[in-house]
N, C-alpha and C. Protein backbone atom coordinates (compact mmCIF):
# COMPACT_ATOMS: atom_id res chain seq x y z
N UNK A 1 -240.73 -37.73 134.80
CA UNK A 1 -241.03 -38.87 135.64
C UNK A 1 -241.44 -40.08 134.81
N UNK A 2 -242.17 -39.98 133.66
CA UNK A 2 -242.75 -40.87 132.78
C UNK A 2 -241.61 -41.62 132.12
N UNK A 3 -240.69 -40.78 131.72
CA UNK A 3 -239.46 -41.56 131.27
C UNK A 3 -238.45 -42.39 132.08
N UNK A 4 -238.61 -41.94 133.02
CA UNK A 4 -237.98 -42.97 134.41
C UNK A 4 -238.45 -44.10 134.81
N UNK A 5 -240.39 -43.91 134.92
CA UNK A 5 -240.65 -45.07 134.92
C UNK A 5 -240.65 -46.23 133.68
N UNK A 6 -240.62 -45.55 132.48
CA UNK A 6 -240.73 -46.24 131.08
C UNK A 6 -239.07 -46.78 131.21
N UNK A 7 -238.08 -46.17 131.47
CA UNK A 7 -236.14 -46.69 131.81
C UNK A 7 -236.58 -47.74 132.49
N UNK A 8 -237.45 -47.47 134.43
CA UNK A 8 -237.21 -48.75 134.92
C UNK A 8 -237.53 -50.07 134.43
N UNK A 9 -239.11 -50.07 133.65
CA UNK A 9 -240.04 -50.92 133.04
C UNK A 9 -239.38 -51.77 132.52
N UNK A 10 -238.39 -51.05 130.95
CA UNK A 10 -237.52 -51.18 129.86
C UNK A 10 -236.58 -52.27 130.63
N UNK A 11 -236.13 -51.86 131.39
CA UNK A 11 -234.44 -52.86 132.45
C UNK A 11 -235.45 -53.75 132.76
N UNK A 12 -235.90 -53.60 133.53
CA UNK A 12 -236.53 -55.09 134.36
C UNK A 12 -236.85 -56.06 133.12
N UNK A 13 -237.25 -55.84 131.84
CA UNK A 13 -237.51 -56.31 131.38
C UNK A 13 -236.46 -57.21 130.38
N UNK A 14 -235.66 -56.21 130.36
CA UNK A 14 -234.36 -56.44 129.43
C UNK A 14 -233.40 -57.45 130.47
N UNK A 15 -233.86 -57.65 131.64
CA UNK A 15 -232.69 -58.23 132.31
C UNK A 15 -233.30 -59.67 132.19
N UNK A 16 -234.98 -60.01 132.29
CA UNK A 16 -235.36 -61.32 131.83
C UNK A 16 -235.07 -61.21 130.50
N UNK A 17 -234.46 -61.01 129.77
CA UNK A 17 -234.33 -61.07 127.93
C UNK A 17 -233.36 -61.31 128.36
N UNK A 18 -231.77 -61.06 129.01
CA UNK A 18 -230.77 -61.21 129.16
C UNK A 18 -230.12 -62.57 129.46
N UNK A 19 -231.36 -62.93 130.78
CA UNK A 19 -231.06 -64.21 131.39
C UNK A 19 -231.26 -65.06 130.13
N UNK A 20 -232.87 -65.16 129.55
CA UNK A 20 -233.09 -65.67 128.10
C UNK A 20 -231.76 -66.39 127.50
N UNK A 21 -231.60 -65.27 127.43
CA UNK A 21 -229.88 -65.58 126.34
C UNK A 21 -229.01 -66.35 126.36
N UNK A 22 -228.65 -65.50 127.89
CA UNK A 22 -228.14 -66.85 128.75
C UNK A 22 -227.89 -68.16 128.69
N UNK A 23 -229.60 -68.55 129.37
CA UNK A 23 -229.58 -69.89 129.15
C UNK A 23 -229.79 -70.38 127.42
N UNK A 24 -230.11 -70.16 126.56
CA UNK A 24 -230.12 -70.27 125.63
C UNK A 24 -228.82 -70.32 124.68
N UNK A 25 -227.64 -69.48 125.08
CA UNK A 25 -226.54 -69.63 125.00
C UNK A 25 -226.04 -70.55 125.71
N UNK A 26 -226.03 -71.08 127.04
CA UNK A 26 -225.28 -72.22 127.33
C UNK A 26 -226.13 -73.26 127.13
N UNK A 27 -227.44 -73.45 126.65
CA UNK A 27 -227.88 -74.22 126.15
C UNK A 27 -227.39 -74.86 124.65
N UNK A 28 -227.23 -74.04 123.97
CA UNK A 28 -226.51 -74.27 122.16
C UNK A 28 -224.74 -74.21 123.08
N UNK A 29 -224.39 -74.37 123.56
CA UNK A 29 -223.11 -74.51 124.06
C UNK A 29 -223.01 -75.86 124.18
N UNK A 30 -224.11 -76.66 125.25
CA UNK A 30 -224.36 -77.90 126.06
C UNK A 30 -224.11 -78.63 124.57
N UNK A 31 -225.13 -78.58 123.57
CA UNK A 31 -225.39 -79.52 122.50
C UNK A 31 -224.51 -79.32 121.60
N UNK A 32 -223.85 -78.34 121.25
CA UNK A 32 -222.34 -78.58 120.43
C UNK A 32 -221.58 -79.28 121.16
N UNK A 33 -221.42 -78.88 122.12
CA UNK A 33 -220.04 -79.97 122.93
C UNK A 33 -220.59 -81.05 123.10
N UNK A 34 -221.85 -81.77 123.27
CA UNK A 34 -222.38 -83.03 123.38
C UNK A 34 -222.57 -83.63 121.53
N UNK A 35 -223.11 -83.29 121.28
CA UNK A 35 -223.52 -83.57 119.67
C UNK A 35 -222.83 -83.10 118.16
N UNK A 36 -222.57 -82.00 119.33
CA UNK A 36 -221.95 -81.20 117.49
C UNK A 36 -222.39 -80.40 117.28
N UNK A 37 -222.05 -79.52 115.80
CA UNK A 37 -222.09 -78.76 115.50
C UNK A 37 -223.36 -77.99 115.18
N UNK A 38 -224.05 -79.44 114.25
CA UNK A 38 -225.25 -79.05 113.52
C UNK A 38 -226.49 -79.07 114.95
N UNK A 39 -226.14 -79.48 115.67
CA UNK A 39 -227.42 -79.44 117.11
C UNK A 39 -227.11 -78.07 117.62
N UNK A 40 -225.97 -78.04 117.83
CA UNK A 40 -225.17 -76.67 118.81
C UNK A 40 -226.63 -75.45 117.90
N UNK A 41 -226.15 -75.44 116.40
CA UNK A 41 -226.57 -74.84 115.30
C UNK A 41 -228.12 -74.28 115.45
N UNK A 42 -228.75 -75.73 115.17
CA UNK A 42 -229.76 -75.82 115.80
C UNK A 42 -230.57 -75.06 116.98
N UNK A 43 -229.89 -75.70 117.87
CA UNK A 43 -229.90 -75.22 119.07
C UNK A 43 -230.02 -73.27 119.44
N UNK A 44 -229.03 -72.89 119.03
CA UNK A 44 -228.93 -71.02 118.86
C UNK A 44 -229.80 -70.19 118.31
N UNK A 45 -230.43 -71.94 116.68
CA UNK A 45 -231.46 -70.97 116.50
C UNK A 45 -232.99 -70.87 116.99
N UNK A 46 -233.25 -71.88 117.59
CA UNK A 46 -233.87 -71.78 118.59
C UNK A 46 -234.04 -70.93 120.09
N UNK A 47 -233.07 -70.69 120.12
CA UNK A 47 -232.51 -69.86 121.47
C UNK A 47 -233.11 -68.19 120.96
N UNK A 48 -232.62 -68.11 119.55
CA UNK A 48 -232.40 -66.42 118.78
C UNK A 48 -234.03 -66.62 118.28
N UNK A 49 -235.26 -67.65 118.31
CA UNK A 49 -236.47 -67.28 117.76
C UNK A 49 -237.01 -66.98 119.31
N UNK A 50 -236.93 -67.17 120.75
CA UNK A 50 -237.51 -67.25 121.96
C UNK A 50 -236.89 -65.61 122.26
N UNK A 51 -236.01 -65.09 122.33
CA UNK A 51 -234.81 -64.31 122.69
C UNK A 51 -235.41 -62.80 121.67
N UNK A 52 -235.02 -63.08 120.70
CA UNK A 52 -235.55 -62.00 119.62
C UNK A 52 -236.61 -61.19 119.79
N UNK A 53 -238.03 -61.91 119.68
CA UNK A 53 -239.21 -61.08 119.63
C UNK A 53 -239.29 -60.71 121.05
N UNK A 54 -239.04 -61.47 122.26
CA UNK A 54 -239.09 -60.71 123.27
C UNK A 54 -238.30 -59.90 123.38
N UNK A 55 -237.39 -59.22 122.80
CA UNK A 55 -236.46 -58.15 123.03
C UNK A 55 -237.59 -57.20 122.03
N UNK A 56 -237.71 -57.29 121.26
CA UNK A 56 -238.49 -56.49 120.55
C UNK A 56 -240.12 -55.52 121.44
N UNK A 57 -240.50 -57.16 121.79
CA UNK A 57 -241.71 -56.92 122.73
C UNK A 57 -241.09 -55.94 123.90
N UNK A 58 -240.65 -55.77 124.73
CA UNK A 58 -239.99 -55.21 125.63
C UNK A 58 -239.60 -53.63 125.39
N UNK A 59 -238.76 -53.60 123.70
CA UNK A 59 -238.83 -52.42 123.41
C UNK A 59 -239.95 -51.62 123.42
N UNK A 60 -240.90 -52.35 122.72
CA UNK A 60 -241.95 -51.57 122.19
C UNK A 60 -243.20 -51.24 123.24
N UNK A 61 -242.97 -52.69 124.28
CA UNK A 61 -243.90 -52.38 125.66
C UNK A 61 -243.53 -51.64 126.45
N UNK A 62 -242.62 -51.10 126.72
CA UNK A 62 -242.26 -50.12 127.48
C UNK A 62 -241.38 -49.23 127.41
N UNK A 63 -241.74 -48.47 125.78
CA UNK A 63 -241.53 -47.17 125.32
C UNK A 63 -242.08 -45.84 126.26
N UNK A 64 -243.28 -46.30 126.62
CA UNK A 64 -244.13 -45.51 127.20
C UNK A 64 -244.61 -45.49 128.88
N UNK A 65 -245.17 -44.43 129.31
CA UNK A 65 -245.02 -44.65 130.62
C UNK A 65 -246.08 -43.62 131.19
N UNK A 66 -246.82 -44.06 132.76
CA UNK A 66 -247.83 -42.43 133.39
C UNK A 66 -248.63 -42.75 132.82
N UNK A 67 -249.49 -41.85 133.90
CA UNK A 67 -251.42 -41.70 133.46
C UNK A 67 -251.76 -41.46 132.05
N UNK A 68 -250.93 -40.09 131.88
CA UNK A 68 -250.79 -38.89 130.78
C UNK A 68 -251.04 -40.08 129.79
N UNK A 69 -250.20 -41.07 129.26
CA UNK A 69 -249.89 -41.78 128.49
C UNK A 69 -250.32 -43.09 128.36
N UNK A 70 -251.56 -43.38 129.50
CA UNK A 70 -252.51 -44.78 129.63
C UNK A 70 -252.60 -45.13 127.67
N UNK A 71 -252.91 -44.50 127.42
CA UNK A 71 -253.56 -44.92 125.78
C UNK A 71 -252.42 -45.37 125.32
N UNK A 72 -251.24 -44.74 124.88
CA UNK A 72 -250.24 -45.45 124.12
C UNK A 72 -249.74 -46.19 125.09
N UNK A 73 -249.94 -46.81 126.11
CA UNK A 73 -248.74 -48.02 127.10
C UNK A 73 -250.00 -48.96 126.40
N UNK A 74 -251.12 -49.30 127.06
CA UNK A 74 -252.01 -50.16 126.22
C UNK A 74 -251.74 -50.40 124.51
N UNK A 75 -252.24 -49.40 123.60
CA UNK A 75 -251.51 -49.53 122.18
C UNK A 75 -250.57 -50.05 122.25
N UNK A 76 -249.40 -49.53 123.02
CA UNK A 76 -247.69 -50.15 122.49
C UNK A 76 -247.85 -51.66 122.87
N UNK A 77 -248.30 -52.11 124.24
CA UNK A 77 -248.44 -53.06 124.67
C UNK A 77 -249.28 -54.23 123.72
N UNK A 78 -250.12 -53.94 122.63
CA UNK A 78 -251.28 -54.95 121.81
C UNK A 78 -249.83 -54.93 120.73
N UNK A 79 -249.50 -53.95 120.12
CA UNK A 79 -248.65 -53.88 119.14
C UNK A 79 -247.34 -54.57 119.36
N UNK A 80 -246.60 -54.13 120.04
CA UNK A 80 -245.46 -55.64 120.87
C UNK A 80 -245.61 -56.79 120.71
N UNK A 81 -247.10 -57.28 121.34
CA UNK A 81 -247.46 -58.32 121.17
C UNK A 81 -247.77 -58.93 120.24
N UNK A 82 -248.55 -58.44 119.07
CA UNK A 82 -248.27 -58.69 117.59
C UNK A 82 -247.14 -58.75 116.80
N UNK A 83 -246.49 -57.58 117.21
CA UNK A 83 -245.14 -58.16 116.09
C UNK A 83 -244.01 -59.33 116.84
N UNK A 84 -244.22 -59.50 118.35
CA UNK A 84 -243.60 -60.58 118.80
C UNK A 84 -244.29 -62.05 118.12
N UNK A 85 -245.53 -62.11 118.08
CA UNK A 85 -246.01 -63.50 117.44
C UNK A 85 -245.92 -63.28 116.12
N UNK A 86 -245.78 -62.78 115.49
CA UNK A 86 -245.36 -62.41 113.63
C UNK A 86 -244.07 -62.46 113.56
N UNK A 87 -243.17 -61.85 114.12
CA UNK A 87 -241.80 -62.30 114.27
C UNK A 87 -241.40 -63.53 114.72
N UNK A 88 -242.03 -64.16 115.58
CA UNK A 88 -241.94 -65.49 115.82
C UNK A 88 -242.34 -66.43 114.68
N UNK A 89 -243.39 -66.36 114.10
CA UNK A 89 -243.67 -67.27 113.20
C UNK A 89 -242.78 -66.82 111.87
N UNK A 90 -242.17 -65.61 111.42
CA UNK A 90 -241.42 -65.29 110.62
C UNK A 90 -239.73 -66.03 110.69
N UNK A 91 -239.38 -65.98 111.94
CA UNK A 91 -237.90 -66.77 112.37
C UNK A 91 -238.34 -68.73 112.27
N UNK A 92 -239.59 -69.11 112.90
CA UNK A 92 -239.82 -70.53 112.67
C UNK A 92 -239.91 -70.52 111.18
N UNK A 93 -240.55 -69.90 110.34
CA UNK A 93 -240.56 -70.64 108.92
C UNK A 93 -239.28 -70.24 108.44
N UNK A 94 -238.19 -69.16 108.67
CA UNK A 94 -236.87 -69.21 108.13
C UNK A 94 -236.14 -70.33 108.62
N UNK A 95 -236.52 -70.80 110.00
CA UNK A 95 -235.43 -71.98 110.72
C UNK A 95 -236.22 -73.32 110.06
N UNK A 96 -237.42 -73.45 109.30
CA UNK A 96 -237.61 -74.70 109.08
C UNK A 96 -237.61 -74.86 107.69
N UNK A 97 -237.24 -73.80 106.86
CA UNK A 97 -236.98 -73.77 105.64
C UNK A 97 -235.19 -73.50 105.17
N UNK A 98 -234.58 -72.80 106.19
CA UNK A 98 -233.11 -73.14 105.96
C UNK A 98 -232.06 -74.05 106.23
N UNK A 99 -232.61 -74.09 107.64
CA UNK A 99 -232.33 -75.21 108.55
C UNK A 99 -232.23 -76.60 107.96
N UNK A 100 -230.88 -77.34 107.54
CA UNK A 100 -231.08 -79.11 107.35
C UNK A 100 -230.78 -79.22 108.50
N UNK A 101 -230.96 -78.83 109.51
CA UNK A 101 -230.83 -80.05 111.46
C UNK A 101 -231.73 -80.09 111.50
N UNK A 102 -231.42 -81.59 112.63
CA UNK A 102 -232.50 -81.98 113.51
C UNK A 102 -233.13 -81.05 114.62
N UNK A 103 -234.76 -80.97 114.66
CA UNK A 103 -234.93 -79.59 115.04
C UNK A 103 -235.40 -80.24 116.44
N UNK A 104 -235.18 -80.97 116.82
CA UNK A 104 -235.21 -81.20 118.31
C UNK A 104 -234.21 -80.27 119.49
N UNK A 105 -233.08 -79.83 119.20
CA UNK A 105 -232.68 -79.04 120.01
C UNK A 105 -233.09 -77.59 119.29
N UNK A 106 -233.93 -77.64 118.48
CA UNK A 106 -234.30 -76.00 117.88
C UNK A 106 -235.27 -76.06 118.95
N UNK A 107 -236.28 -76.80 119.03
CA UNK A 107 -237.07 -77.08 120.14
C UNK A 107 -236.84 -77.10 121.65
N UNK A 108 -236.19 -77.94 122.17
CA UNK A 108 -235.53 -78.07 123.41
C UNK A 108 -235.34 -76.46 123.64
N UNK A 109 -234.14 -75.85 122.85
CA UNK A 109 -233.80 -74.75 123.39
C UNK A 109 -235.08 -73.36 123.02
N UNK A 110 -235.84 -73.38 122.81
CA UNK A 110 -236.94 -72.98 122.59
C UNK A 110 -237.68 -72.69 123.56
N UNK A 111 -238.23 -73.89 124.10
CA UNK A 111 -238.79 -73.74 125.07
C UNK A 111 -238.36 -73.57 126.50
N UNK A 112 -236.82 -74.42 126.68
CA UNK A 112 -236.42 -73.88 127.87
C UNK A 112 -235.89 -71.85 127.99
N UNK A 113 -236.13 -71.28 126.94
CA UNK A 113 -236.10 -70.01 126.86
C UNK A 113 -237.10 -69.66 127.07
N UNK A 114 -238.69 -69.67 126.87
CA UNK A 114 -239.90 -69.41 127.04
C UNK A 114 -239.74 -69.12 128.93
N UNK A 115 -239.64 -70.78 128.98
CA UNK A 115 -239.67 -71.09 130.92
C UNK A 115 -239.16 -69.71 131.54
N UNK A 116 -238.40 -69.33 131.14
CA UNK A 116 -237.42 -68.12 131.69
C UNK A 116 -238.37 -67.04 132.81
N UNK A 117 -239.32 -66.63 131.42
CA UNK A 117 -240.16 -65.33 132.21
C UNK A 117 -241.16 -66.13 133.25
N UNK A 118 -241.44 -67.11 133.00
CA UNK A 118 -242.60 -67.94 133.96
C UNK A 118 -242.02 -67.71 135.45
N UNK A 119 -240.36 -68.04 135.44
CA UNK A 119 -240.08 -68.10 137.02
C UNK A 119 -238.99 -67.29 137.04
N UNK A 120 -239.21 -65.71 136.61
CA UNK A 120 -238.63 -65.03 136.99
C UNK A 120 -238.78 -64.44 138.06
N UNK A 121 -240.07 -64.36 138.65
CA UNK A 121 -239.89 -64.17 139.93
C UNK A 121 -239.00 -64.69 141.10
N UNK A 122 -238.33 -66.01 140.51
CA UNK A 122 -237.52 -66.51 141.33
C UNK A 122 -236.15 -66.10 141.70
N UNK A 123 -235.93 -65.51 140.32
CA UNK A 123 -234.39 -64.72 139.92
C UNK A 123 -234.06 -63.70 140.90
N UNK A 124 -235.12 -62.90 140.69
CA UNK A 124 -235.09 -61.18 140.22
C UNK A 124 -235.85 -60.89 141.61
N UNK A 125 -235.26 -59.88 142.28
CA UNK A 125 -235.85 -59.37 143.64
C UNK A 125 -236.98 -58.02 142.73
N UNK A 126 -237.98 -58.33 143.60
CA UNK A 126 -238.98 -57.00 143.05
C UNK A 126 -239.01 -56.11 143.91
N UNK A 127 -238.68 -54.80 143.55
CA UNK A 127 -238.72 -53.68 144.05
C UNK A 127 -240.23 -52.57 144.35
């Protein structure tokens, strides 16, 4: 049963990471075809620092599942969350140290990836 609920947890979660992408992909879509290449560029990698650690976080938050297993869903859950903000700051200093673009659409698409989980309730029917 624990693993069923840890499967459902895992999806629900993976499907806001999905949308993520999504828009983050037709976001670095929008700014290549408007700007070019080096924004488009830009742009993806911004999309892949918002996108990334929450896929990670997601893995690692809901490995686990059940009473039985209160201690490691908490643990997995602090630990997720750490290597999502360490991975994050690990992809910003690679994108601002490799990166010659303008990091305004690294930004732009950044944050409109963040927005994602805020109003996912809007998306996503809850069961």
């Amino acid at each position: 049963m624990s693993k069923v609920l840890a499967r459902r947890g895992r999806w629900s979660a993976y499907r806001i990471v999905l949308l993520q992408a999504a828009v983050a992909g037709g976001t670095s879509i929008l700014f290549f075809a408007l700007w070019g290449a080096q924004y488009g560029l830009s742009a993806l990698a911004g999309g892949l620092i918002a996108v990334l650690p929450n896929f990670v976080f997601a893995t690692l938050a809901f490995s686990h599942a059940g009473a039985k297993a209160s201690g490691k869903v908490v643990w997995m859950f602090f630990l997720g969350e750490a290597v999502k903000l360490l991975l994050t700051i690990v992809l910003f200093a690679i994108a601002f140290g490799m990166l010659k673009t303008p990091f305004m659409p690294l930004f732009s698409c950044y944050l409109l990836a963040l927005l994602i989980p805020w109003t996912a309730p809007l998306y996503f029917k809850q069961n």
